[in-house]
N, C-alpha and C. Protein backbone atom coordinates (compact mmCIF):
# COMPACT_ATOMS: atom_id res chain seq x y z
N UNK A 1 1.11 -33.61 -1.00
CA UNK A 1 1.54 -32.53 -1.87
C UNK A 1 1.09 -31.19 -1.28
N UNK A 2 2.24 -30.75 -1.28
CA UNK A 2 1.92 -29.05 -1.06
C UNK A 2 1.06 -28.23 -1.79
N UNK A 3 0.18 -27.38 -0.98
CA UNK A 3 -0.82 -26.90 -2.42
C UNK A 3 -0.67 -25.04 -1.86
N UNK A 4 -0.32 -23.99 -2.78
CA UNK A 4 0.14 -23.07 -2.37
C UNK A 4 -0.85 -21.94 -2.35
N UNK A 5 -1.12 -20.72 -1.52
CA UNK A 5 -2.58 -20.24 -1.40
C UNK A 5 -2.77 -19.15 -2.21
N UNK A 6 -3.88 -18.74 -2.50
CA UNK A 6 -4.45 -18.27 -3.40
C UNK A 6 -3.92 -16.66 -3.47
N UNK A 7 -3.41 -16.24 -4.56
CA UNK A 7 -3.12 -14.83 -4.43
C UNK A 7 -3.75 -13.81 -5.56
N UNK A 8 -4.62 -14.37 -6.13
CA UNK A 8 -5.29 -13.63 -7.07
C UNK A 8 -6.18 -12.39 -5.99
N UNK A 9 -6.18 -12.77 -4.78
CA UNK A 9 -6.79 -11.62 -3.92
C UNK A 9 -6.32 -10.22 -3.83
N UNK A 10 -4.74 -10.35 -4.22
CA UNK A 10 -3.58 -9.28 -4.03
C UNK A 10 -4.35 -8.52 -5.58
N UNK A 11 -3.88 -9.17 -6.44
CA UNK A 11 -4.26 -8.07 -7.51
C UNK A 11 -5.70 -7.55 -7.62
N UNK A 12 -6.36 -8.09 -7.48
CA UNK A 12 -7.82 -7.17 -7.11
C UNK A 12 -8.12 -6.30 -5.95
N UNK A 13 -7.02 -6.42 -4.73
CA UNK A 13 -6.82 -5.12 -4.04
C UNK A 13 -5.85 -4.38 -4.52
N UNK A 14 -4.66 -4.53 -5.16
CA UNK A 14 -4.00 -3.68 -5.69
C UNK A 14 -4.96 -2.70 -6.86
N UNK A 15 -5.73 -3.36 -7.77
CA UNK A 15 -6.45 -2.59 -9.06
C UNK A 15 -7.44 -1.61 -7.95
N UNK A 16 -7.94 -2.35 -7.00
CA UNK A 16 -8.85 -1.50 -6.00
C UNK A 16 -8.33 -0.19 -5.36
N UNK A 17 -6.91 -0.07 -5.55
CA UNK A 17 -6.21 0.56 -4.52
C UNK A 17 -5.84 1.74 -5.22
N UNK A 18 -5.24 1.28 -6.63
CA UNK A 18 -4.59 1.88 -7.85
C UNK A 18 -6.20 3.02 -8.19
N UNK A 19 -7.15 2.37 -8.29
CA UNK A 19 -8.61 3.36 -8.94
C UNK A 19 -8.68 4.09 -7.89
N UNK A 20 -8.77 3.89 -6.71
CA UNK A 20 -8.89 4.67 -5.29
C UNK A 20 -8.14 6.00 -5.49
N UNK A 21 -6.91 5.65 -5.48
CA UNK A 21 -5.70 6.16 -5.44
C UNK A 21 -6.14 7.48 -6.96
N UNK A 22 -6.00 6.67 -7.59
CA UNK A 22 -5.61 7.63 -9.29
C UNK A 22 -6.98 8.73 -8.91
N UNK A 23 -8.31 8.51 -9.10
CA UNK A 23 -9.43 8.94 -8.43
C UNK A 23 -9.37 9.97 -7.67
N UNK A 24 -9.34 9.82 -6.12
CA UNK A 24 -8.71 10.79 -5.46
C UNK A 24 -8.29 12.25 -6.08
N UNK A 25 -6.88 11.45 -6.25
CA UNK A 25 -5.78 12.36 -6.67
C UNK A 25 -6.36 13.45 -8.14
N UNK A 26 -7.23 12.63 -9.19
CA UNK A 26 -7.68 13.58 -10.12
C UNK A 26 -8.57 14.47 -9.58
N UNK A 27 -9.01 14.30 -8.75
CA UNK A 27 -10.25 14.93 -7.90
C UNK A 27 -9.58 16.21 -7.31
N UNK A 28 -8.79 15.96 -6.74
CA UNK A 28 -7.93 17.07 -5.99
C UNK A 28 -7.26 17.76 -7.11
N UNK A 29 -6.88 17.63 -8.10
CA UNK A 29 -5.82 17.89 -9.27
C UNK A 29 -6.80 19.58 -9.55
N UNK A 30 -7.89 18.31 -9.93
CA UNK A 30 -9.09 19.25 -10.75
C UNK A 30 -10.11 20.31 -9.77
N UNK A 31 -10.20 19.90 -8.53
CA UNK A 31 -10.47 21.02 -7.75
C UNK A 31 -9.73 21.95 -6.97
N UNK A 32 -8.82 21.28 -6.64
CA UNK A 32 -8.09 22.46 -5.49
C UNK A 32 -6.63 22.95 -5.68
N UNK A 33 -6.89 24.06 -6.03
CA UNK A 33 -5.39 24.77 -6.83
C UNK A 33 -4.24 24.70 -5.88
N UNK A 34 -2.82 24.61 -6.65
CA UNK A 34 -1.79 23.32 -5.98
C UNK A 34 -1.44 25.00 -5.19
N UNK A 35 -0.95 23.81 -3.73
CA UNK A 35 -0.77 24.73 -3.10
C UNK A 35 -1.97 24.95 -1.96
N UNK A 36 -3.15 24.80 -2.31
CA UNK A 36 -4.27 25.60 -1.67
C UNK A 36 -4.96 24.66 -0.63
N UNK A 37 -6.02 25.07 0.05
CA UNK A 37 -6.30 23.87 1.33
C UNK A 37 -7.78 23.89 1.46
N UNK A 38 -8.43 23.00 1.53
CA UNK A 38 -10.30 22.98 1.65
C UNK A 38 -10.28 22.26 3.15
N UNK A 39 -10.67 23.34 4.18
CA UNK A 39 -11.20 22.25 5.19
C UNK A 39 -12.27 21.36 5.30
N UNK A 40 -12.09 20.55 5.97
CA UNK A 40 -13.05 19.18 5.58
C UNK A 40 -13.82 19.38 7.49
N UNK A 41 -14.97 18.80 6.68
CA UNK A 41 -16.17 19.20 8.48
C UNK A 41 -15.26 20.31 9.34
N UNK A 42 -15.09 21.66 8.94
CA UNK A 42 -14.77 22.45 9.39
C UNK A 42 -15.22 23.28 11.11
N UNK A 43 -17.15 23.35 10.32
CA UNK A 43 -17.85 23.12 11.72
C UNK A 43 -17.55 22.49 13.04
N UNK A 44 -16.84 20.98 12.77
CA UNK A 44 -16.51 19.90 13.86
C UNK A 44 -15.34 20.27 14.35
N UNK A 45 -14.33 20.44 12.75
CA UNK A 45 -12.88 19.94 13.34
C UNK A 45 -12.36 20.89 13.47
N UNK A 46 -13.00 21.92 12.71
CA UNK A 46 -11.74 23.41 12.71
C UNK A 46 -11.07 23.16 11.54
N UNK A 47 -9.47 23.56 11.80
CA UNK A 47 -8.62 23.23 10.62
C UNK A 47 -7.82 21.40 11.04
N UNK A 48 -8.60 21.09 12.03
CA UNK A 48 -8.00 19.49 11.86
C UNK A 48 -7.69 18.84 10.89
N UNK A 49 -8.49 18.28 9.90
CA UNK A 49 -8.58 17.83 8.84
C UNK A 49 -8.75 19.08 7.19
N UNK A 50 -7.58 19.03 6.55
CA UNK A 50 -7.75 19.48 5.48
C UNK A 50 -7.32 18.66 4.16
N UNK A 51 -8.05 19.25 3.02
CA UNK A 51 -7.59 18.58 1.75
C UNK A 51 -6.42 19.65 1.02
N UNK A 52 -5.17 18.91 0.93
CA UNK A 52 -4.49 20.36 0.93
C UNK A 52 -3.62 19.95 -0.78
N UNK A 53 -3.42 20.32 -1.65
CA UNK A 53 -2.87 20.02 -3.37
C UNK A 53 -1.83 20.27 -2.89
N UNK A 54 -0.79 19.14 -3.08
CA UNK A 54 0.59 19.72 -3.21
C UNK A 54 1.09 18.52 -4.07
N UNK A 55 2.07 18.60 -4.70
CA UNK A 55 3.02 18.19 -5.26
C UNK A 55 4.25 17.53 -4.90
N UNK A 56 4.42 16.42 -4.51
CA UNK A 56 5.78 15.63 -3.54
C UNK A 56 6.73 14.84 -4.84
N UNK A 57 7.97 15.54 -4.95
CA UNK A 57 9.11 14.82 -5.94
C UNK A 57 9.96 14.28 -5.12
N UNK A 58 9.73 13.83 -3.66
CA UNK A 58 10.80 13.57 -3.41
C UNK A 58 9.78 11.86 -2.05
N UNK A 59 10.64 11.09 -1.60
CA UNK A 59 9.93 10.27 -0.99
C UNK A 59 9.09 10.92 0.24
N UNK A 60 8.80 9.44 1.14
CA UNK A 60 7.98 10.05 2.61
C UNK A 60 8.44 11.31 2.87
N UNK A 61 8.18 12.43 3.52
CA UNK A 61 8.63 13.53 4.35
C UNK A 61 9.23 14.44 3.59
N UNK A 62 8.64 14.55 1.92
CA UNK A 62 9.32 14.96 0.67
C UNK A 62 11.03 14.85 0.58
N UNK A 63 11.50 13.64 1.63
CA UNK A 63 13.16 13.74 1.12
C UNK A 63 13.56 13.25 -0.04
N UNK A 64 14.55 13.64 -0.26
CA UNK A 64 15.22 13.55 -1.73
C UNK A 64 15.98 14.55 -1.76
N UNK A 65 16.53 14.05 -3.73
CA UNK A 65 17.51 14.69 -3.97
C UNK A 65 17.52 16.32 -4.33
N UNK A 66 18.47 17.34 -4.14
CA UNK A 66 18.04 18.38 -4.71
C UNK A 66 17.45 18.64 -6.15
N UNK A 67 17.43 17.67 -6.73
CA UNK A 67 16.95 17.79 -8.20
C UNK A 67 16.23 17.43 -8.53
N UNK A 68 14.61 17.72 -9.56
CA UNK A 68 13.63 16.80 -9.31
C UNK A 68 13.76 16.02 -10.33
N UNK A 69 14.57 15.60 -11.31
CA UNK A 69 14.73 14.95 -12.40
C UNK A 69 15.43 13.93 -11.61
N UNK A 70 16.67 14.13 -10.68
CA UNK A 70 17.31 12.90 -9.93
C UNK A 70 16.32 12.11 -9.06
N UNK A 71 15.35 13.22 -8.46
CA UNK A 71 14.27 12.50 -8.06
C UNK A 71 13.28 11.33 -8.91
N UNK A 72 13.01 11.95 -9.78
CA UNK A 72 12.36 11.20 -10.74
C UNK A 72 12.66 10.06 -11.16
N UNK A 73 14.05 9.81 -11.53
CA UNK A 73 14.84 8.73 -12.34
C UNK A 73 14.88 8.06 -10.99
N UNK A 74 15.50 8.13 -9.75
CA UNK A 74 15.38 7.66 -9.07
C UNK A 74 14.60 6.82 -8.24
N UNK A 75 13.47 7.46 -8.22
CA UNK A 75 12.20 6.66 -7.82
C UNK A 75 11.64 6.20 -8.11
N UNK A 76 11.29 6.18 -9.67
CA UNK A 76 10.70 5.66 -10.74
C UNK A 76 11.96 4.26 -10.73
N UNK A 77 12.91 4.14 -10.97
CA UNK A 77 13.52 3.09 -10.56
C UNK A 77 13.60 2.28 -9.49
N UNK A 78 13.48 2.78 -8.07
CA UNK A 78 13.44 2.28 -7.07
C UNK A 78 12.28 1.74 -6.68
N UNK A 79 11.08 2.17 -6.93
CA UNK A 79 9.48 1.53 -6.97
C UNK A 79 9.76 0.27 -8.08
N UNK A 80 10.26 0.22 -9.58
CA UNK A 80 10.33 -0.93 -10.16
C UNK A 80 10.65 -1.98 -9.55
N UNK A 81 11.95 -2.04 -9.32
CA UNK A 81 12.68 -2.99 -8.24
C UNK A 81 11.90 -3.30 -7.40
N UNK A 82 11.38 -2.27 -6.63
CA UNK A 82 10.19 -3.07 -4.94
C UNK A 82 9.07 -3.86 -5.69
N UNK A 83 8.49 -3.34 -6.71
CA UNK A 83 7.52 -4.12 -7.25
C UNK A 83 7.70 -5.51 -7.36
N UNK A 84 9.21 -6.07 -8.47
CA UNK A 84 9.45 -6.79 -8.96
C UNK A 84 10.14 -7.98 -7.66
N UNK A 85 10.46 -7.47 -6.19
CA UNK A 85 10.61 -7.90 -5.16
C UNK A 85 9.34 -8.11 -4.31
N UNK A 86 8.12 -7.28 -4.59
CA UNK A 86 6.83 -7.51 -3.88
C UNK A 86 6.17 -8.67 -4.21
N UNK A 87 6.34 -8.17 -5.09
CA UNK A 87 5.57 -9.88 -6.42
C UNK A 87 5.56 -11.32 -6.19
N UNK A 88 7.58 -11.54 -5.82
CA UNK A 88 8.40 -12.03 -5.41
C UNK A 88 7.66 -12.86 -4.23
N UNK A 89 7.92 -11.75 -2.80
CA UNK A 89 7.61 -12.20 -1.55
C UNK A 89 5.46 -12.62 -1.63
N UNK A 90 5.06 -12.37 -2.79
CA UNK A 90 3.41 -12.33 -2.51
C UNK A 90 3.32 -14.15 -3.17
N UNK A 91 4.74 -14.32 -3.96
CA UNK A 91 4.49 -15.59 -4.34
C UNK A 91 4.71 -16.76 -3.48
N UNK A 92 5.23 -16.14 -2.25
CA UNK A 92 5.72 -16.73 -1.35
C UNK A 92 5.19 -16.79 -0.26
N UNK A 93 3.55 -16.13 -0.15
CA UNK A 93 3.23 -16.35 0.86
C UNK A 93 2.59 -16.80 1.79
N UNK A 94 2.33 -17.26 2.61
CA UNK A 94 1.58 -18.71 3.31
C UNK A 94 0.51 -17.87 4.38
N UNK A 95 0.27 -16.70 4.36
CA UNK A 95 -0.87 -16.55 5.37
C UNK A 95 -1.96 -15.65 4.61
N UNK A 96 -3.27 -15.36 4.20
CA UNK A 96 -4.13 -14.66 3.74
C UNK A 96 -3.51 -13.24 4.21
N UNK A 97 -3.10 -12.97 5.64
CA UNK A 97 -2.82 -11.07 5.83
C UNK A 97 -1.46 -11.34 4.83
N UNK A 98 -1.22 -12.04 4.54
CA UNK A 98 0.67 -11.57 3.57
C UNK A 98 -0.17 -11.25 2.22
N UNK A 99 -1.14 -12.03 1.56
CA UNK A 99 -1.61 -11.97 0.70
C UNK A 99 -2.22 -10.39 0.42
N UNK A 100 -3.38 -10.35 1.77
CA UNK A 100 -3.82 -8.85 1.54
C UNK A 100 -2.70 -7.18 1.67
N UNK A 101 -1.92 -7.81 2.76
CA UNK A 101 -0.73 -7.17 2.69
C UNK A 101 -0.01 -6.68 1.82
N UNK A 102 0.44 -7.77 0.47
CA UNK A 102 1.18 -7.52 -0.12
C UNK A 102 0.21 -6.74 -1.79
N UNK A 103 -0.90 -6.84 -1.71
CA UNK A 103 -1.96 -6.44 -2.55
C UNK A 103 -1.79 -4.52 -1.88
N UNK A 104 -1.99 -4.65 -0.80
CA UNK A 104 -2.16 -2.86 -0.88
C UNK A 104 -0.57 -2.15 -0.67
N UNK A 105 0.05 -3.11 -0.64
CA UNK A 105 1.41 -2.41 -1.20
C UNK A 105 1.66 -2.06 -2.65
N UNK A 106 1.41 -3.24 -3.33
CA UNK A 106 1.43 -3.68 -4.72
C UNK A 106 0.40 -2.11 -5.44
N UNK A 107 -1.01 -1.97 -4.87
CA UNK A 107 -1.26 -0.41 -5.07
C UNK A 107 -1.02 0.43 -4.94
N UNK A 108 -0.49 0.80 -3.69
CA UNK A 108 -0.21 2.09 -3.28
C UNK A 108 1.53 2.33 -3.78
N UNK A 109 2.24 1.35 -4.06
CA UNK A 109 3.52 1.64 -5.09
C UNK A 109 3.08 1.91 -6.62
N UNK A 110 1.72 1.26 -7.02
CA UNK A 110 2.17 1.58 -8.40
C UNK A 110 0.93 2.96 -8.39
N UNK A 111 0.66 3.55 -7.63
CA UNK A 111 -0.33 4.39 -7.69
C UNK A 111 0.52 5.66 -7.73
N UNK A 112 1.47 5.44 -6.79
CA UNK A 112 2.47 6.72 -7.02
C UNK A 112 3.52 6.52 -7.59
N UNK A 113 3.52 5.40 -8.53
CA UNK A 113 4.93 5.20 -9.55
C UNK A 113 3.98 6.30 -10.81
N UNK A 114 2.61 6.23 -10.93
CA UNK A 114 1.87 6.29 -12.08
C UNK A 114 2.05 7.92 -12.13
N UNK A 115 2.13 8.61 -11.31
CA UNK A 115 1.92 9.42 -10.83
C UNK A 115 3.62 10.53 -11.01
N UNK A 116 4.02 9.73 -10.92
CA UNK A 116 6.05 10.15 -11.39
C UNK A 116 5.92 10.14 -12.54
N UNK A 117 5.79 8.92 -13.05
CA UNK A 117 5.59 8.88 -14.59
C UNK A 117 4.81 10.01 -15.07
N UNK A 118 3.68 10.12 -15.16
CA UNK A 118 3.04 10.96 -15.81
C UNK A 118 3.46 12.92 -15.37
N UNK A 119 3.25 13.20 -14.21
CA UNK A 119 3.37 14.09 -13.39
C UNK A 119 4.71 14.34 -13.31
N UNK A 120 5.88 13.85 -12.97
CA UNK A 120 6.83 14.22 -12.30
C UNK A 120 7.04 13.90 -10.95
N UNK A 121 5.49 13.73 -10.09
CA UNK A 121 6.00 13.85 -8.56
C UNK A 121 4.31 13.20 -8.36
N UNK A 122 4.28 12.95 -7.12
CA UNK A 122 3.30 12.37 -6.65
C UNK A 122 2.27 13.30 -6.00
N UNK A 123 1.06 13.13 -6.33
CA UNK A 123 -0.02 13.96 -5.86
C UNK A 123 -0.61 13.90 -4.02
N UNK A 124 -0.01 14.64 -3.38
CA UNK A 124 -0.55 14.30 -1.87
C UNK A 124 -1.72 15.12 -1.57
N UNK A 125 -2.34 14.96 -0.80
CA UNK A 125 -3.41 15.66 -0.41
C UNK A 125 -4.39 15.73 1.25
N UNK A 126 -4.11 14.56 1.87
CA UNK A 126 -4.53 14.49 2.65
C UNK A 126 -3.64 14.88 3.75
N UNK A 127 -3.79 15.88 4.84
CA UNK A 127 -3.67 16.79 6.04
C UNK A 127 -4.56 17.39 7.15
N UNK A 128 -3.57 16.59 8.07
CA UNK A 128 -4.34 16.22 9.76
C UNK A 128 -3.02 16.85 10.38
N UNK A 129 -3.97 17.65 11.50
CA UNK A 129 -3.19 18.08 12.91
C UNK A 129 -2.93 17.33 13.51
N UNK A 130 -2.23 16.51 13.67
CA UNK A 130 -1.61 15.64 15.12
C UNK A 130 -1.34 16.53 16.00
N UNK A 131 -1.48 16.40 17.45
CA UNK A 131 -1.04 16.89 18.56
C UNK A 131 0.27 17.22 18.31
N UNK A 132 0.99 18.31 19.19
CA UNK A 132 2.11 19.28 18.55
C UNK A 132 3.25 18.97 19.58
N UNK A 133 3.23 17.60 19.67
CA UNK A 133 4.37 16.76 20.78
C UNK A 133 5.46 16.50 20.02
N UNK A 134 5.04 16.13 18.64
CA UNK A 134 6.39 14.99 17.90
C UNK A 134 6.55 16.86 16.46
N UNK A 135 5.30 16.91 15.95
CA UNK A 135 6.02 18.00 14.84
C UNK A 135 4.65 18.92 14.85
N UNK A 136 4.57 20.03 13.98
CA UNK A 136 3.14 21.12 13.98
C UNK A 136 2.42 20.64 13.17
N UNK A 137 2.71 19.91 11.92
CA UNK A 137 1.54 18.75 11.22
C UNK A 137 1.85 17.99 10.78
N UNK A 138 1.51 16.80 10.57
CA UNK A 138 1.55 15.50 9.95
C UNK A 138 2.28 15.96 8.50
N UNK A 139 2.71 15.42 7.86
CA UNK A 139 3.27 15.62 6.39
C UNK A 139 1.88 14.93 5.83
N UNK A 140 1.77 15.82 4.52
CA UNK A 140 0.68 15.39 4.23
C UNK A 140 1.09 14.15 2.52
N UNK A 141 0.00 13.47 2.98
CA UNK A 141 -0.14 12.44 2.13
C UNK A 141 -1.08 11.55 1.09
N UNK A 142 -1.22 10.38 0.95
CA UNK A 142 -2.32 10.63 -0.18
C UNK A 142 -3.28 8.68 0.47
N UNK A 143 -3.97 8.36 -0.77
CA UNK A 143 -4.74 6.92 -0.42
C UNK A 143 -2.94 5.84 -0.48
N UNK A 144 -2.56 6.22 -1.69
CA UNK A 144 -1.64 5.10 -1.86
C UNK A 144 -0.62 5.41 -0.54
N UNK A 145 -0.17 6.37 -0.06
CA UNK A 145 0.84 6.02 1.01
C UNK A 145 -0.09 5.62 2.15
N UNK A 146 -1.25 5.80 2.65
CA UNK A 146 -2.24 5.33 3.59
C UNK A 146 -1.99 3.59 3.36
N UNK A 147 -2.32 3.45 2.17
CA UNK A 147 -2.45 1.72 1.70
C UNK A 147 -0.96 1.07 2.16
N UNK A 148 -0.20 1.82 2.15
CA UNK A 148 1.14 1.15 2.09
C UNK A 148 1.76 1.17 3.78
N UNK A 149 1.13 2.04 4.44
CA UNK A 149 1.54 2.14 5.85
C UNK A 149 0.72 0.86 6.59
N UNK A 150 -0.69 0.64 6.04
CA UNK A 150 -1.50 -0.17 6.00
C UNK A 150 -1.15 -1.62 6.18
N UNK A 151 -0.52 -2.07 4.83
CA UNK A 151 -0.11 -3.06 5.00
C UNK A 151 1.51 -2.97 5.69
N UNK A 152 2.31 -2.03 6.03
CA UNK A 152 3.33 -2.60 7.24
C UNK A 152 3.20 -3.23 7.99
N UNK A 153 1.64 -2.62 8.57
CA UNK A 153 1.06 -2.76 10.23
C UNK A 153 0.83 -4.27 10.08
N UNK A 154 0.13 -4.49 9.32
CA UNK A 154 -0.17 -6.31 8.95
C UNK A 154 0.40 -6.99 8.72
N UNK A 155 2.07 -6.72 8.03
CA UNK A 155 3.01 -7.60 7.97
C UNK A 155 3.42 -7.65 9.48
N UNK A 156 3.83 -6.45 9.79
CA UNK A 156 4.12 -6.19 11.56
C UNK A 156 3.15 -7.60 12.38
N UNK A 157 2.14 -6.79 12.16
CA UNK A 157 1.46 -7.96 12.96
C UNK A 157 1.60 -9.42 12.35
N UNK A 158 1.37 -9.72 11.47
CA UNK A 158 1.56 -11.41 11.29
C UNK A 158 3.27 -11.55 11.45
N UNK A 159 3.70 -10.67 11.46
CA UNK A 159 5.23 -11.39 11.84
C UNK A 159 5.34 -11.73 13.08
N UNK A 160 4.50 -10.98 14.39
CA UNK A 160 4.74 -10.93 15.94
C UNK A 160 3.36 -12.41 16.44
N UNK A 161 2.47 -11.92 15.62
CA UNK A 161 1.34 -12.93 16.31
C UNK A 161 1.21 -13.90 15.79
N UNK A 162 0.91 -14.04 14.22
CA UNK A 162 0.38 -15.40 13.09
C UNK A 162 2.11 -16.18 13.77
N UNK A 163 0.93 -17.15 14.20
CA UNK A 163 2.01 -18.21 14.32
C UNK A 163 1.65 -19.95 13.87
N UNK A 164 0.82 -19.54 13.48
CA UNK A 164 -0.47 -21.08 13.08
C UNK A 164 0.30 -21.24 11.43
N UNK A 165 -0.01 -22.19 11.48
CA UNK A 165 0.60 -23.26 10.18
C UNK A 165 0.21 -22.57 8.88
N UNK A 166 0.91 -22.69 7.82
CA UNK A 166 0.45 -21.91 6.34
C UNK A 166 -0.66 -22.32 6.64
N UNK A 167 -1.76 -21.43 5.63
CA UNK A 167 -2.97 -21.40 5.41
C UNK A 167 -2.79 -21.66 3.50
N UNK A 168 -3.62 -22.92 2.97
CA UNK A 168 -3.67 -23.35 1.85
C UNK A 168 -5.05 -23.26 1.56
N UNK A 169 -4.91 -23.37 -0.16
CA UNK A 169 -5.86 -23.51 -0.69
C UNK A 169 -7.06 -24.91 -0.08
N UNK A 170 -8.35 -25.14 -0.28
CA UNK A 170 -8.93 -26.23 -0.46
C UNK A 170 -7.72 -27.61 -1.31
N UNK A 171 -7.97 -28.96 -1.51
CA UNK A 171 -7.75 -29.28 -2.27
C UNK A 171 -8.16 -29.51 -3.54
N UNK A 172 -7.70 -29.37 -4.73
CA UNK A 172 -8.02 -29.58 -6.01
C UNK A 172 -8.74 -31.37 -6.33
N UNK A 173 -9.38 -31.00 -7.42
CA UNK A 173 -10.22 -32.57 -7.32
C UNK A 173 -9.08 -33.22 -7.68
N UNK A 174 -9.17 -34.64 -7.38
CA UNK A 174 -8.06 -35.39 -8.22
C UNK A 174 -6.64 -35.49 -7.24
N UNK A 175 -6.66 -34.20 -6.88
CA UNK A 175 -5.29 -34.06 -5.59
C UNK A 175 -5.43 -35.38 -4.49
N UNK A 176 -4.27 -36.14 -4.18
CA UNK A 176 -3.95 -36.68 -3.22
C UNK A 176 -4.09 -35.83 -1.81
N UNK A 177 -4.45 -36.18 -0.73
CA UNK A 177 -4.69 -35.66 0.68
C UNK A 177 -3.28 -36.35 1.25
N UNK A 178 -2.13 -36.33 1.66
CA UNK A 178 -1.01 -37.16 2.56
C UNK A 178 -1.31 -36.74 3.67
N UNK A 179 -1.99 -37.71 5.05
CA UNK A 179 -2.76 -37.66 6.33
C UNK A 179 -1.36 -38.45 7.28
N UNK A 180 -1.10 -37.56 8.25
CA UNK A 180 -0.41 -38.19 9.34
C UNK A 180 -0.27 -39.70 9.50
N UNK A 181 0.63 -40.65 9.80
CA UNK A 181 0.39 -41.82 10.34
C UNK A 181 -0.93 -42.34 11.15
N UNK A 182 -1.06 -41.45 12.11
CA UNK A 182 -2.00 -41.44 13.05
C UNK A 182 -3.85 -41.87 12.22
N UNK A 183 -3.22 -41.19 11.00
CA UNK A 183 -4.77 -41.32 10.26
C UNK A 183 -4.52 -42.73 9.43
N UNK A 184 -3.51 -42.93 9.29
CA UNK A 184 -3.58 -44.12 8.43
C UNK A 184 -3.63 -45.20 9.01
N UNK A 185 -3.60 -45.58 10.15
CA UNK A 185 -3.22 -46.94 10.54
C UNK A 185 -4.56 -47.69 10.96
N UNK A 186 -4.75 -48.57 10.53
CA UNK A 186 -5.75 -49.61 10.33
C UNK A 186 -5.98 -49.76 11.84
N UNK A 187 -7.34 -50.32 12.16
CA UNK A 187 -7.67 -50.84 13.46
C UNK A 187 -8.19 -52.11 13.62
């Protein structure tokens, strides 16, 4: 008998992710007027790293629609659906990184669904200079889109490398073990 692996891990990184996330973001709400920028180890970095309040109604790279109400209805719908599809694929999944994977997605979507809902738009805050090859700064962002880029990389990776057999629970007492031929045959 098939025994299927444990995913109660996902929702206790998602709740982990969601307090992270909400946290943060009140932190920034309540200190740094929208719009405005606090450099962080300034001494070190300069303006490398800043904490910067802004307001995002629209997805990654603030795209969207011209409207922030179309935005709203929109995304607030479109996060339901991924949820109700995340859930889905976390019930389905056979390796511990799908499990943790699908846990800091599972946060960092409902951290900035919470965040539409209440707000209108999602609270970003975090802003880094990247080298000025690809754009002049990073778009800035928050814990929950960090969490969610996070787990790509880990689906990425267990899709290219995990190649080893599901990973299951222990067995349950009472559970039958079904052992190869090889184990059964009398000597």
């Amino acid at each position: 008998m098939k025994t299927k692996l444990k995913i109660a891990p996902a929702y206790l990184i998602m709740m982990i992710v969601v307090l992270a996330d909400q946290i943060t973001k009140l932190l920034v709400r309540l200190n740094i007027e929208l719009y405005h920028s606090v450099p962080v180890l300034a001494d070190l970095f300069g303006e490398t790293f800043l904490f910067t309040h802004v307001n995002n109604t629209g997805a990654a790279f603030s795209i969207g629609f011209s409207s922030d109400l179309t935005n709203r209805v929109f995304f607030i719908a479109t996060t339901c659906l991924a949820l109700v599809f995340i859930v889905y694929l976390l019930y389905q999944s056979t390796h511990r990184i799908q499990v943790t994977a699908f846990g800091l997605v599972l946060g960092g979507a409902l951290g900035n669904l919470i965040d539409r809902i209440l707000l209108g738009g999602v609270t970003d805050f975090i802003n880094v200079d990247f080298p000025d090859f690809i754009m002049d700064r990073f778009p800035i962002f928050n814990i929950a889109d960090s969490c969610i880029f996070i787990a790509v990389c880990l689906l990425i990776i267990d899709l290219l490398f995990i190649k080893d057999a599901p990973q299951t629970q222990s067995k349950s007492e009472g559970e039958e073990q079904i052992l190869p031929d090889e184990y059964t045959r009398e000597i």
